[in-house]
PDB file of N, CA and C in Angstrom:
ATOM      1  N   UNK A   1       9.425-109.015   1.233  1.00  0.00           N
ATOM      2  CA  UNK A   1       9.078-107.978   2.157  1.00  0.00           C
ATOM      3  C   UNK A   1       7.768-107.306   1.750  1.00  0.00           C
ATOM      4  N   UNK A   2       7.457-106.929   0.556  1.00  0.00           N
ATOM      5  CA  UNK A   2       6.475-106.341  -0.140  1.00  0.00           C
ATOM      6  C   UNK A   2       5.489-107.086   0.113  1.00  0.00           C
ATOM      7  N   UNK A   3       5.458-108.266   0.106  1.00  0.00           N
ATOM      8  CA  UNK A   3       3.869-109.504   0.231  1.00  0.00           C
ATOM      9  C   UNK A   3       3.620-109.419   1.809  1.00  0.00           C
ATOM     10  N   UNK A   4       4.726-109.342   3.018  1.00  0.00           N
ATOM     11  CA  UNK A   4       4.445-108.687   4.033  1.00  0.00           C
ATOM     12  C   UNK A   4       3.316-107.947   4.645  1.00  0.00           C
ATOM     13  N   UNK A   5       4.378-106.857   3.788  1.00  0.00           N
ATOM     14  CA  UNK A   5       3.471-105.251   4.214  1.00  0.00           C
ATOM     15  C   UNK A   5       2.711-104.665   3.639  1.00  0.00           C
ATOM     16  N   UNK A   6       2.168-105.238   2.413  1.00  0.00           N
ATOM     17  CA  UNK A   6       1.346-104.991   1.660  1.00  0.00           C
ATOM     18  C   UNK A   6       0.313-106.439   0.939  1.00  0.00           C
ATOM     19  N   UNK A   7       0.018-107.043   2.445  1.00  0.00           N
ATOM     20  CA  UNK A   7      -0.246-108.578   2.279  1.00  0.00           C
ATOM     21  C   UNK A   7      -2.086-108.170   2.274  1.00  0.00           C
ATOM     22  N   UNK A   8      -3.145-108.621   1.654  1.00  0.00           N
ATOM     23  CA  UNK A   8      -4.297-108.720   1.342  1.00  0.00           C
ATOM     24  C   UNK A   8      -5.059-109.812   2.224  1.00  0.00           C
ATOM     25  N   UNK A   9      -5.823-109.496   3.372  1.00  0.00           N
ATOM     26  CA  UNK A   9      -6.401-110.432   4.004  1.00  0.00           C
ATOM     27  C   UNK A   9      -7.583-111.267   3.225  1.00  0.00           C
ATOM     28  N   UNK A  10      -7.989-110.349   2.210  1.00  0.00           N
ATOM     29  CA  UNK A  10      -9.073-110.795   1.824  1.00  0.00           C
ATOM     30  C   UNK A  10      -8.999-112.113   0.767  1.00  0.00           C
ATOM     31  N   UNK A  11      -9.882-113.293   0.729  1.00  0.00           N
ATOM     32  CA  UNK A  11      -9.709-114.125  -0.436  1.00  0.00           C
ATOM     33  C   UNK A  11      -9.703-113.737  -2.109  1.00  0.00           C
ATOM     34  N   UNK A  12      -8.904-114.590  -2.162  1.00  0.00           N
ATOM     35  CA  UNK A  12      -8.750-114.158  -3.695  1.00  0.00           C
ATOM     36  C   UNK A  12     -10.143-113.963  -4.553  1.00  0.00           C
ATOM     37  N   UNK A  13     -10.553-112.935  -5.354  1.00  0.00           N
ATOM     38  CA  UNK A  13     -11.640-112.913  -6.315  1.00  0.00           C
ATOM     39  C   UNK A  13     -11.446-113.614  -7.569  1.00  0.00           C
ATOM     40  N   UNK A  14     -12.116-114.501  -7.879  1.00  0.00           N
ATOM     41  CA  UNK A  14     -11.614-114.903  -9.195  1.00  0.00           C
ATOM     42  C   UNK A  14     -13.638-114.914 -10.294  1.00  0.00           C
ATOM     43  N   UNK A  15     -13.123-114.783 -11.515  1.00  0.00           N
ATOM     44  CA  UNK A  15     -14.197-114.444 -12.551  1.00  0.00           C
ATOM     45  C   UNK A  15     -15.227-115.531 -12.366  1.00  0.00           C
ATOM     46  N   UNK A  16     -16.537-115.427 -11.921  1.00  0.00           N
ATOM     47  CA  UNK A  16     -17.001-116.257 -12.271  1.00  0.00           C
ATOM     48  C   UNK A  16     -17.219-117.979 -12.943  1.00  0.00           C
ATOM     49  N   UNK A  17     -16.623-117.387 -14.336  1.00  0.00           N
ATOM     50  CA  UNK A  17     -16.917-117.922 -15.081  1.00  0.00           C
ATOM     51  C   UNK A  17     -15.018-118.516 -15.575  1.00  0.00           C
ATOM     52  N   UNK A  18     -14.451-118.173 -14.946  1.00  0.00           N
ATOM     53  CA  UNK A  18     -13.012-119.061 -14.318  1.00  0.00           C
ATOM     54  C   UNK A  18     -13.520-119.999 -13.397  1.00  0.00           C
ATOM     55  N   UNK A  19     -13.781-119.788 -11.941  1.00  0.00           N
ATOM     56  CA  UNK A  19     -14.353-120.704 -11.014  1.00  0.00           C
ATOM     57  C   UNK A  19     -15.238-122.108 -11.721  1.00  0.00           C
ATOM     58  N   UNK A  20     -16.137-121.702 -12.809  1.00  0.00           N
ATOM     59  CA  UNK A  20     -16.569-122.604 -13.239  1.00  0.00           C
ATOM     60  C   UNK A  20     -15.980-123.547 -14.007  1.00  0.00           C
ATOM     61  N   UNK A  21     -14.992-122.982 -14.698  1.00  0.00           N
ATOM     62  CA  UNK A  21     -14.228-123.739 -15.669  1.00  0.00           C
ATOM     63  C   UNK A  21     -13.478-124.466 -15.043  1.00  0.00           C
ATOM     64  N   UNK A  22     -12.317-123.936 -13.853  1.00  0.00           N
ATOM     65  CA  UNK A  22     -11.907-124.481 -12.595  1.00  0.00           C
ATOM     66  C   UNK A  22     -12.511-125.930 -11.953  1.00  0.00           C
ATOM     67  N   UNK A  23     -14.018-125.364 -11.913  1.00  0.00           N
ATOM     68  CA  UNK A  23     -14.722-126.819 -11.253  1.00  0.00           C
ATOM     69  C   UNK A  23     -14.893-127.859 -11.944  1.00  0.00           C
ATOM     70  N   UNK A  24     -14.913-127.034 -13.498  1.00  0.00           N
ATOM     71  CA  UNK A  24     -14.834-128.233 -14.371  1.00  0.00           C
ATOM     72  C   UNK A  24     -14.256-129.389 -14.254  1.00  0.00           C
ATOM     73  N   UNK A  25     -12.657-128.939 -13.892  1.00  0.00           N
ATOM     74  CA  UNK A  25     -11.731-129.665 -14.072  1.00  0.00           C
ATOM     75  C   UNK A  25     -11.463-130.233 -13.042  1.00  0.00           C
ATOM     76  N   UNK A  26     -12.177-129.713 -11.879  1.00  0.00           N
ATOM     77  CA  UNK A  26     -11.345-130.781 -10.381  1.00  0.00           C
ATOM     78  C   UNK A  26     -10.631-129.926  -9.754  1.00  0.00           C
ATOM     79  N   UNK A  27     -10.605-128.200  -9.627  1.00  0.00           N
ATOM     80  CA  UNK A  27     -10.096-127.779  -9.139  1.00  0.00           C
ATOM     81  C   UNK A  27     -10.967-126.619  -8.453  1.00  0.00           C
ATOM     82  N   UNK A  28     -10.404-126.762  -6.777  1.00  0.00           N
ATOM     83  CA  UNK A  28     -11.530-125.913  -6.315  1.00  0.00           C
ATOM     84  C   UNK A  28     -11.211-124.170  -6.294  1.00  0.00           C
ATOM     85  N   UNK A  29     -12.593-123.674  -6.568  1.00  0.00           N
ATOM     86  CA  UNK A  29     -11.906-122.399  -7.162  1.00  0.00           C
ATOM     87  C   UNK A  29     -11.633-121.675  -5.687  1.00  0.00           C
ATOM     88  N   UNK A  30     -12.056-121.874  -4.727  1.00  0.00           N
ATOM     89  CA  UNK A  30     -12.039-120.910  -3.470  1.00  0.00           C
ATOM     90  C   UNK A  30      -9.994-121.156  -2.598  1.00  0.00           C
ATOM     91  N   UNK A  31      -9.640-122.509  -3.657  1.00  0.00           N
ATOM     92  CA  UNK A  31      -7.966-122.395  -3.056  1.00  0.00           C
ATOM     93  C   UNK A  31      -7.322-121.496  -3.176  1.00  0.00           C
ATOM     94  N   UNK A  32      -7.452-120.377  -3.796  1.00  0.00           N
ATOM     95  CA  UNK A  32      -6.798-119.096  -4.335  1.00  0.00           C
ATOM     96  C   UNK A  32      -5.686-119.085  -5.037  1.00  0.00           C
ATOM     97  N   UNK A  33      -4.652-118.559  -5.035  1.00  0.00           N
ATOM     98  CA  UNK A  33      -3.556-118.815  -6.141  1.00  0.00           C
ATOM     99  C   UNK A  33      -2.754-120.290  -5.977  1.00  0.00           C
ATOM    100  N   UNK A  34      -2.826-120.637  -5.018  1.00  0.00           N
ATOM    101  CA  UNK A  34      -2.101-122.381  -5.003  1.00  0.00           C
ATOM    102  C   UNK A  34      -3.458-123.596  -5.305  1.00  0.00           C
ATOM    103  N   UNK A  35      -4.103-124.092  -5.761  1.00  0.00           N
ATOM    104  CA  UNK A  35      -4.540-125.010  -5.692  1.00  0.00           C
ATOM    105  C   UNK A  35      -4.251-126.083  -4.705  1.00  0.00           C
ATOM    106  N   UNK A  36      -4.658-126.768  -3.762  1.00  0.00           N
ATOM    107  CA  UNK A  36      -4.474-128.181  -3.183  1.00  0.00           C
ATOM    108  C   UNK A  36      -4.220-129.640  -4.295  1.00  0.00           C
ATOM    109  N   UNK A  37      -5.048-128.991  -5.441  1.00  0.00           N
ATOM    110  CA  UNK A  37      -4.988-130.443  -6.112  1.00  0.00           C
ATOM    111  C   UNK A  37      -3.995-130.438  -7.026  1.00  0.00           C
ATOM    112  N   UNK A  38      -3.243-129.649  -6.956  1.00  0.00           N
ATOM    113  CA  UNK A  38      -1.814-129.204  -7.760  1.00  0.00           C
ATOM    114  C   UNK A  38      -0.876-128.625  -7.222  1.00  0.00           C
ATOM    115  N   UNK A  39      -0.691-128.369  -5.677  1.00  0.00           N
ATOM    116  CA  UNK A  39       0.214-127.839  -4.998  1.00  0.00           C
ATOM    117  C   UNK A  39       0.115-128.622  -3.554  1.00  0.00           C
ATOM    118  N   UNK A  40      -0.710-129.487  -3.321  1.00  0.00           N
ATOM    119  CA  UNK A  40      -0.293-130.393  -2.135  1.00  0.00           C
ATOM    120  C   UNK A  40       0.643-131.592  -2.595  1.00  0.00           C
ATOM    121  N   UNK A  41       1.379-131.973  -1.603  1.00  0.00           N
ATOM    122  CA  UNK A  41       2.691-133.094  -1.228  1.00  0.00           C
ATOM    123  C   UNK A  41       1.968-134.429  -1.710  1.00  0.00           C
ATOM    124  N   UNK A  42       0.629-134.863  -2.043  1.00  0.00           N
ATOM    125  CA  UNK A  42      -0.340-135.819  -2.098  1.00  0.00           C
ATOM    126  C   UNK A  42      -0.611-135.993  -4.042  1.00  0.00           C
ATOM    127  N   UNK A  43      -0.588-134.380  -4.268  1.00  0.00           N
ATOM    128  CA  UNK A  43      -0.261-134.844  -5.510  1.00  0.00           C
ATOM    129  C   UNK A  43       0.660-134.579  -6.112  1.00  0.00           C
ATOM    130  N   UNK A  44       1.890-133.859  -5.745  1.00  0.00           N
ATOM    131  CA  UNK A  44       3.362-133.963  -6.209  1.00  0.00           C
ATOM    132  C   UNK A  44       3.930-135.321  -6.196  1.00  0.00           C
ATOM    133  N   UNK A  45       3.684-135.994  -4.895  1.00  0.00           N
ATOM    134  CA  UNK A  45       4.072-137.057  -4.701  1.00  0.00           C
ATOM    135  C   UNK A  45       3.556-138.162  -5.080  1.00  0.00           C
ATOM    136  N   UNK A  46       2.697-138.685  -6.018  1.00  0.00           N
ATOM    137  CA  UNK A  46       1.968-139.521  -6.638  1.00  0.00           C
ATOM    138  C   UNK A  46       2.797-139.596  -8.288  1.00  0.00           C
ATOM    139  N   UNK A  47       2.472-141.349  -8.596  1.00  0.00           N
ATOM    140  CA  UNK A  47       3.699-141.650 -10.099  1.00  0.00           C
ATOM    141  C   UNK A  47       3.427-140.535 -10.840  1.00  0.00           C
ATOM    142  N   UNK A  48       1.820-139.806 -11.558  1.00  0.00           N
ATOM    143  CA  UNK A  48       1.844-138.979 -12.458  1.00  0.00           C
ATOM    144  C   UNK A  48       2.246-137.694 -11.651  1.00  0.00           C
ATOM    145  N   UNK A  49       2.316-136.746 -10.555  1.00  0.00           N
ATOM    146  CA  UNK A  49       2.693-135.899 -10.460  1.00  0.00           C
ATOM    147  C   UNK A  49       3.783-135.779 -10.311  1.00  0.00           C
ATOM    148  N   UNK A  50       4.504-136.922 -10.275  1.00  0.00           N
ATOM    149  CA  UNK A  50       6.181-136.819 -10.299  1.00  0.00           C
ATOM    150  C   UNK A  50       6.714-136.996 -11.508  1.00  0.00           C
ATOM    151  N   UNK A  51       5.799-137.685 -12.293  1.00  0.00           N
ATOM    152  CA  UNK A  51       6.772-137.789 -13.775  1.00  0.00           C
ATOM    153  C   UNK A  51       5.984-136.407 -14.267  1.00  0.00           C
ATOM    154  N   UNK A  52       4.913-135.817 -14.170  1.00  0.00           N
ATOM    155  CA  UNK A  52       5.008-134.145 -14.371  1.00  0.00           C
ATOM    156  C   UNK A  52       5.619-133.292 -13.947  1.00  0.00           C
ATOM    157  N   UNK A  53       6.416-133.556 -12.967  1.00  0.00           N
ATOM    158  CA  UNK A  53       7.561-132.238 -13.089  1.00  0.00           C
ATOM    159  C   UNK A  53       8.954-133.293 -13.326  1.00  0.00           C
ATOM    160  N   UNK A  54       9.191-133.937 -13.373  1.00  0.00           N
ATOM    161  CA  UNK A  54      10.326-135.059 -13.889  1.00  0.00           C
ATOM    162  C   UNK A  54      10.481-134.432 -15.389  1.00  0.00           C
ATOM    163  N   UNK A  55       9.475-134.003 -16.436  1.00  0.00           N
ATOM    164  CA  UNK A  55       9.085-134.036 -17.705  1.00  0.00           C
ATOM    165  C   UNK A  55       9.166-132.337 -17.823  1.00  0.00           C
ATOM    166  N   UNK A  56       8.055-131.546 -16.577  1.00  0.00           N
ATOM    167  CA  UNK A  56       8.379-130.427 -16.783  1.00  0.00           C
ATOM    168  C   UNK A  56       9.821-129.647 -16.721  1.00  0.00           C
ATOM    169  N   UNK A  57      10.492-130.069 -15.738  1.00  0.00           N
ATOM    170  CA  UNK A  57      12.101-129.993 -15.619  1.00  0.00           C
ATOM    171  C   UNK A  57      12.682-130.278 -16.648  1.00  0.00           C
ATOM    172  N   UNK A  58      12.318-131.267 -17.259  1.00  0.00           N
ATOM    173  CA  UNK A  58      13.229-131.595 -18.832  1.00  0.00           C
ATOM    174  C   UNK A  58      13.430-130.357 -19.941  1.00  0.00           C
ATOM    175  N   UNK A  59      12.011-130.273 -19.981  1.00  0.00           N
ATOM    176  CA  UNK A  59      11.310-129.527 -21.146  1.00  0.00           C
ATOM    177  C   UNK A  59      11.539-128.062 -20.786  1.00  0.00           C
ATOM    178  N   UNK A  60      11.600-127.522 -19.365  1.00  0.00           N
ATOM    179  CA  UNK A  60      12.184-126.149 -19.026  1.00  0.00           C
ATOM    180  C   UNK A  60      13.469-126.092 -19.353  1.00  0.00           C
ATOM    181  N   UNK A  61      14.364-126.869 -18.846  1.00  0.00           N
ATOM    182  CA  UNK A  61      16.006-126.976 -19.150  1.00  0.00           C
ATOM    183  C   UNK A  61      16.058-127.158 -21.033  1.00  0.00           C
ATOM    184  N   UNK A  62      15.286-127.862 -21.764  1.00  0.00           N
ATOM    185  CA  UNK A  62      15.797-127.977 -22.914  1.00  0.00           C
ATOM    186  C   UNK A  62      15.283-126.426 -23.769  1.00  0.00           C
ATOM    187  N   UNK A  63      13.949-125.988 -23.398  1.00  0.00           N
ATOM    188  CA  UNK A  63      13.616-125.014 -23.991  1.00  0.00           C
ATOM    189  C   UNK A  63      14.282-124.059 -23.823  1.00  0.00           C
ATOM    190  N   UNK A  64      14.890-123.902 -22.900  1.00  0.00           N
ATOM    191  CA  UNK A  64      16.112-122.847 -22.247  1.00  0.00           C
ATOM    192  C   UNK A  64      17.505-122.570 -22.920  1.00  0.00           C
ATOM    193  N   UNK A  65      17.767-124.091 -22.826  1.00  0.00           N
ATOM    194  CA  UNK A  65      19.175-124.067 -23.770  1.00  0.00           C
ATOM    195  C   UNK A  65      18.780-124.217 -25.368  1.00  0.00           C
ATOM    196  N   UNK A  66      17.649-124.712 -25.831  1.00  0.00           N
ATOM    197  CA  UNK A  66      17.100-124.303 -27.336  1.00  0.00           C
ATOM    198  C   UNK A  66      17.105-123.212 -28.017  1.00  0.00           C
ATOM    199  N   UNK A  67      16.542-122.181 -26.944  1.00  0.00           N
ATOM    200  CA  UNK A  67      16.285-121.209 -27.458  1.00  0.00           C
ATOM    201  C   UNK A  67      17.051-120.316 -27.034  1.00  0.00           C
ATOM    202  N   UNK A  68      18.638-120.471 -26.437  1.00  0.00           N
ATOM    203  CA  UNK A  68      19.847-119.596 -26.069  1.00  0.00           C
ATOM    204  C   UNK A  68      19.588-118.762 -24.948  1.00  0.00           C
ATOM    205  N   UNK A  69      18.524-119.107 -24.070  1.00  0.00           N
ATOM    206  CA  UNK A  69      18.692-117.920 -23.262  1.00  0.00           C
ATOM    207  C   UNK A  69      16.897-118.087 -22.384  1.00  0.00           C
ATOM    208  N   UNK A  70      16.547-118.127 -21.119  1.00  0.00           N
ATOM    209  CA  UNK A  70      15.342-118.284 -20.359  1.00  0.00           C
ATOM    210  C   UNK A  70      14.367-116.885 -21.081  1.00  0.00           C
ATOM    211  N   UNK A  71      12.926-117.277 -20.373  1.00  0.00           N
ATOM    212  CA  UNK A  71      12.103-116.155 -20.436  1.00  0.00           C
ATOM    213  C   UNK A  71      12.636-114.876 -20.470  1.00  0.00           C
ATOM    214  N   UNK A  72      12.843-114.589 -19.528  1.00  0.00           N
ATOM    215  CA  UNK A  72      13.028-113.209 -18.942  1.00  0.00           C
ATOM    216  C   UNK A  72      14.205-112.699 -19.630  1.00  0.00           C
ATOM    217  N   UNK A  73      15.503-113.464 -19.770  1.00  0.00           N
ATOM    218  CA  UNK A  73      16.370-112.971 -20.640  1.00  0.00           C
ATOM    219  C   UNK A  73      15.893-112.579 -21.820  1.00  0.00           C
ATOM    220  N   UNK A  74      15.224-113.153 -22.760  1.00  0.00           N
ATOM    221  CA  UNK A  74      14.514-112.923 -24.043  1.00  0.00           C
ATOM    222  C   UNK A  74      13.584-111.606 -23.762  1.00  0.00           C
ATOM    223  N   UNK A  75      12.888-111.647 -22.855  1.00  0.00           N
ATOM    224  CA  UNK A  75      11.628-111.120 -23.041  1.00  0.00           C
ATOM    225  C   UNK A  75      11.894-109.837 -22.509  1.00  0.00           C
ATOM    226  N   UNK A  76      12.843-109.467 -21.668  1.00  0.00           N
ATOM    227  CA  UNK A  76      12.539-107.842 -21.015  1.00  0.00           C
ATOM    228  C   UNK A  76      14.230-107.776 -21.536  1.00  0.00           C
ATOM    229  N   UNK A  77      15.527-108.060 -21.785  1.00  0.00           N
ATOM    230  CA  UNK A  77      16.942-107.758 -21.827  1.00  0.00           C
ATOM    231  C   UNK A  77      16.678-107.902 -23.883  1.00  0.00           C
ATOM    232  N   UNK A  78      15.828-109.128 -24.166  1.00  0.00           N
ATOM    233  CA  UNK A  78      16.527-109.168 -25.687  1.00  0.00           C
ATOM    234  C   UNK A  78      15.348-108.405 -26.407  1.00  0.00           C
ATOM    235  N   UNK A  79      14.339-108.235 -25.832  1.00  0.00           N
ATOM    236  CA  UNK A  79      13.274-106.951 -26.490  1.00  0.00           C
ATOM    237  C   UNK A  79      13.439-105.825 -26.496  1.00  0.00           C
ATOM    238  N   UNK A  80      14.407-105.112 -25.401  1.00  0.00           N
ATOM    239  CA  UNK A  80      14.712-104.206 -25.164  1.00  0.00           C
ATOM    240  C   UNK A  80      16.105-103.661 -25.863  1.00  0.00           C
ATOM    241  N   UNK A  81      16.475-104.738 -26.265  1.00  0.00           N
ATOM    242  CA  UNK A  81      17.749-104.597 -27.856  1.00  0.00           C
ATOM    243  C   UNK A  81      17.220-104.705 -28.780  1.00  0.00           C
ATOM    244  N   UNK A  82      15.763-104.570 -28.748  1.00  0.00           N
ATOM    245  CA  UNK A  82      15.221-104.988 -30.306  1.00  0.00           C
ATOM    246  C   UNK A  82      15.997-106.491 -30.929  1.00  0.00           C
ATOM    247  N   UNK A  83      16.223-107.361 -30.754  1.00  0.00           N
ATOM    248  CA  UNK A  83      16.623-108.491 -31.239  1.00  0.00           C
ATOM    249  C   UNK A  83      15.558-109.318 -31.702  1.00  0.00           C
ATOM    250  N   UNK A  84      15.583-109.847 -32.874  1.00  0.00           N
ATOM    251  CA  UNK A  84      14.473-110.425 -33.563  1.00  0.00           C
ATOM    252  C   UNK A  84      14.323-112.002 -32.718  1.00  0.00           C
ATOM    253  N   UNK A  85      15.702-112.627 -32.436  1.00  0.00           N
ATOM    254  CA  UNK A  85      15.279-114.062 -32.186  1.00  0.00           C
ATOM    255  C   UNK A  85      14.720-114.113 -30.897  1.00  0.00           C
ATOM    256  N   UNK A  86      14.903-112.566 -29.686  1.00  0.00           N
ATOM    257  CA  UNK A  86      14.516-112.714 -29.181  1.00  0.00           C
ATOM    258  C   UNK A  86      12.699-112.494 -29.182  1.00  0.00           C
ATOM    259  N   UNK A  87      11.930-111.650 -29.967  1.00  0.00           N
ATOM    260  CA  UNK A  87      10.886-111.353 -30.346  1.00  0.00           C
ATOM    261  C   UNK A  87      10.485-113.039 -30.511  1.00  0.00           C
ATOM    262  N   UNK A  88      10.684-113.486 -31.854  1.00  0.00           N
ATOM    263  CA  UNK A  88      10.705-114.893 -32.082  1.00  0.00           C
ATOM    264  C   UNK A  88      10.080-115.798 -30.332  1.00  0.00           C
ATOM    265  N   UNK A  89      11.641-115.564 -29.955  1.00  0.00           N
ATOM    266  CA  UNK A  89      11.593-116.286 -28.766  1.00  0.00           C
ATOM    267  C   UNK A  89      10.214-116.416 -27.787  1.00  0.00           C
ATOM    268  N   UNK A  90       9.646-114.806 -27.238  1.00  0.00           N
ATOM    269  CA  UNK A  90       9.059-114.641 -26.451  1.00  0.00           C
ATOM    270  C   UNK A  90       7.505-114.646 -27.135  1.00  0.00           C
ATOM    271  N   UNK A  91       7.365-114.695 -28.601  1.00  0.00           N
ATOM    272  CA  UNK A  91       6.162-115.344 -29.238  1.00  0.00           C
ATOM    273  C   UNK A  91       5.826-116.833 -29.003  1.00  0.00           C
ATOM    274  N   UNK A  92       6.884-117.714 -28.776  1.00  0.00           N
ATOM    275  CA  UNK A  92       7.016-118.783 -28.869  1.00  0.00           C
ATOM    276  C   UNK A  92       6.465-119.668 -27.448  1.00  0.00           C
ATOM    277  N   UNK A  93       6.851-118.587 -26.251  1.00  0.00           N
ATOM    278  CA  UNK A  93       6.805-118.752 -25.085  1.00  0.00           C
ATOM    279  C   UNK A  93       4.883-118.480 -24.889  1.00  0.00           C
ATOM    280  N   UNK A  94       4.876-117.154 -25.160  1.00  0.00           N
ATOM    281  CA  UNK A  94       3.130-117.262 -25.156  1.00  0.00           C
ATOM    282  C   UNK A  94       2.394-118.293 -25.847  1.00  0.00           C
ATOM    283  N   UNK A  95       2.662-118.078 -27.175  1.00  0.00           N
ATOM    284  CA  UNK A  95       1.999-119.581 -27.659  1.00  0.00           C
ATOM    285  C   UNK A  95       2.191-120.474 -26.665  1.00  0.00           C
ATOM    286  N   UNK A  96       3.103-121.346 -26.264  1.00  0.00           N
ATOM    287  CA  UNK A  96       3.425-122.517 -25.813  1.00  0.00           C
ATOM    288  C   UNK A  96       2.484-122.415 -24.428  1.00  0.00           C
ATOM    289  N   UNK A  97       2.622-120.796 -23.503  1.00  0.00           N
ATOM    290  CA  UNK A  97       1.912-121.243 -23.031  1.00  0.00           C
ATOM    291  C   UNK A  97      -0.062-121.258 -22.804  1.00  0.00           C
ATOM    292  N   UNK A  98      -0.544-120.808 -24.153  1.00  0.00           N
ATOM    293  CA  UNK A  98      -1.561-121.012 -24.458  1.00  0.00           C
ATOM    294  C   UNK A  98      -2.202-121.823 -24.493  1.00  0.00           C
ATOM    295  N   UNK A  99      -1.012-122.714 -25.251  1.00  0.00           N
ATOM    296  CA  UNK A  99      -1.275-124.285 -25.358  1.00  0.00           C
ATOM    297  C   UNK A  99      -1.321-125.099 -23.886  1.00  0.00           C
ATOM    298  N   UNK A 100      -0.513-124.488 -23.273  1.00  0.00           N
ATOM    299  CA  UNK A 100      -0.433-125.273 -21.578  1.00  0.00           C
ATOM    300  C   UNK A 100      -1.397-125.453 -21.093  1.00  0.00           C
ATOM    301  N   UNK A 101      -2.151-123.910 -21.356  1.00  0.00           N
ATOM    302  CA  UNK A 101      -3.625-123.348 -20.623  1.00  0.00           C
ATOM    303  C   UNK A 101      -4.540-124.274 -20.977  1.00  0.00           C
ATOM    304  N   UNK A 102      -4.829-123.909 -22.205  1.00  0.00           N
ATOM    305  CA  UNK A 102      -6.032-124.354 -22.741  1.00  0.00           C
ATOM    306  C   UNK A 102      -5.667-125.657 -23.289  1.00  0.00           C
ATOM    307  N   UNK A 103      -4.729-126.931 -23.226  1.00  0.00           N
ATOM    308  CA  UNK A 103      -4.778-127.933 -23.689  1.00  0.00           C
ATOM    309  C   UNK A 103      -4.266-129.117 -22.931  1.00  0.00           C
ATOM    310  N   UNK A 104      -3.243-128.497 -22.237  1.00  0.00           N
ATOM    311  CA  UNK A 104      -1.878-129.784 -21.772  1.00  0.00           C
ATOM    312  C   UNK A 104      -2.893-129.333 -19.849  1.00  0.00           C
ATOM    313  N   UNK A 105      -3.280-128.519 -19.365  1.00  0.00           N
ATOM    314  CA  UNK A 105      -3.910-128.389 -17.982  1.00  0.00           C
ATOM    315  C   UNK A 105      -4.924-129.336 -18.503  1.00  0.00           C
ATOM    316  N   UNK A 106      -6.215-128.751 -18.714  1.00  0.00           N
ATOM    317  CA  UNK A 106      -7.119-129.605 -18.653  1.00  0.00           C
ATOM    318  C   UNK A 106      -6.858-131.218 -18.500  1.00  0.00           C
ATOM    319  N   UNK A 107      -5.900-131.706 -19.647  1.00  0.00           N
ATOM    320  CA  UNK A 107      -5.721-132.853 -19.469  1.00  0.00           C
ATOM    321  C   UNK A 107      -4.909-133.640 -18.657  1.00  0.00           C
ATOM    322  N   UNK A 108      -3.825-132.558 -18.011  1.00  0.00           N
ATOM    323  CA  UNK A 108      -3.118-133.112 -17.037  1.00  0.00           C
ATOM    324  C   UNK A 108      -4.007-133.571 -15.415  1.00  0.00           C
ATOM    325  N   UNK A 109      -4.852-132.280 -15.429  1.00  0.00           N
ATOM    326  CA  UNK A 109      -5.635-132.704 -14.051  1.00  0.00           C
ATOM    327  C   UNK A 109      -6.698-133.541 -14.343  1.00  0.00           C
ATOM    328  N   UNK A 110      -7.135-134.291 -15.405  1.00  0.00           N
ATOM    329  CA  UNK A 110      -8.010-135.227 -15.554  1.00  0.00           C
ATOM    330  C   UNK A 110      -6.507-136.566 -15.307  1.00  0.00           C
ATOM    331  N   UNK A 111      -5.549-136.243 -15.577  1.00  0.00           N
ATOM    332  CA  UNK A 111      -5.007-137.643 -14.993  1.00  0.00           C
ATOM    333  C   UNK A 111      -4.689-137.814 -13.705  1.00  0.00           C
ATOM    334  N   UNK A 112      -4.692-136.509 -12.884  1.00  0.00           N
ATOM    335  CA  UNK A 112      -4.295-136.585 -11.426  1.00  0.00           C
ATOM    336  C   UNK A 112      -5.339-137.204 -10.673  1.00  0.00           C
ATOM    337  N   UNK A 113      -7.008-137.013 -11.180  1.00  0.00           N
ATOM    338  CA  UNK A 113      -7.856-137.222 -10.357  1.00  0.00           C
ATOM    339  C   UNK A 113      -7.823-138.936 -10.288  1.00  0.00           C
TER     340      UNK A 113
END
């Protein structure tokens, strides 16, 4: 309801110097928060974008039951008990996805193209 009535006609702004890095990779920066080359049916549906979420599905479900409990459980319910494994946990989650950012993207959309 909120994205509704408080919906933004205007295109997304993104940093410069994101857009560029973006183009780097094969992705156009003016798609705004969905990409085409990572959110169209053309490349979901192609062998590597299906064994990337075939793989991402794995690796969400195992990290989940690994680490006793999803993101959000850890991160706003087990921080908020002060619980260490959850601290642990939600360190683990940024790292990992640092690594997504800056290592496992780049190279994933060099295999889509």
């Amino acid at each position: 309801m909120a994205g509704v009535l408080l919906a933004n006609p205007n295109p997304v702004q993104l940093n410069p110097q994101t857009a560029g890095a973006l183009q780097q990779m094969g992705v156009s920066a003016d798609s705004g928060f969905l990409p085409k080359e990572l959110f169209s049916w053309q490349a979901v549906l192609s062998p590597v974008g299906f064994l990337f979420l075939l793989l991402g599905g794995f690796l969400i479900g195992f990290g989940a039951r690994w680490a006793a409990g999803c993101t959000s459980g850890h991160s706003i319910t087990g921080l908020a008990a002060l619980q260490l494994p959850s601290l642990l946990a939600t360190l683990g989650f940024f790292a990992g996805g640092l690594v997504a950012a800056h290592f496992i993207l780049p190279w994933a959309l060099g295999l889509l193209r």
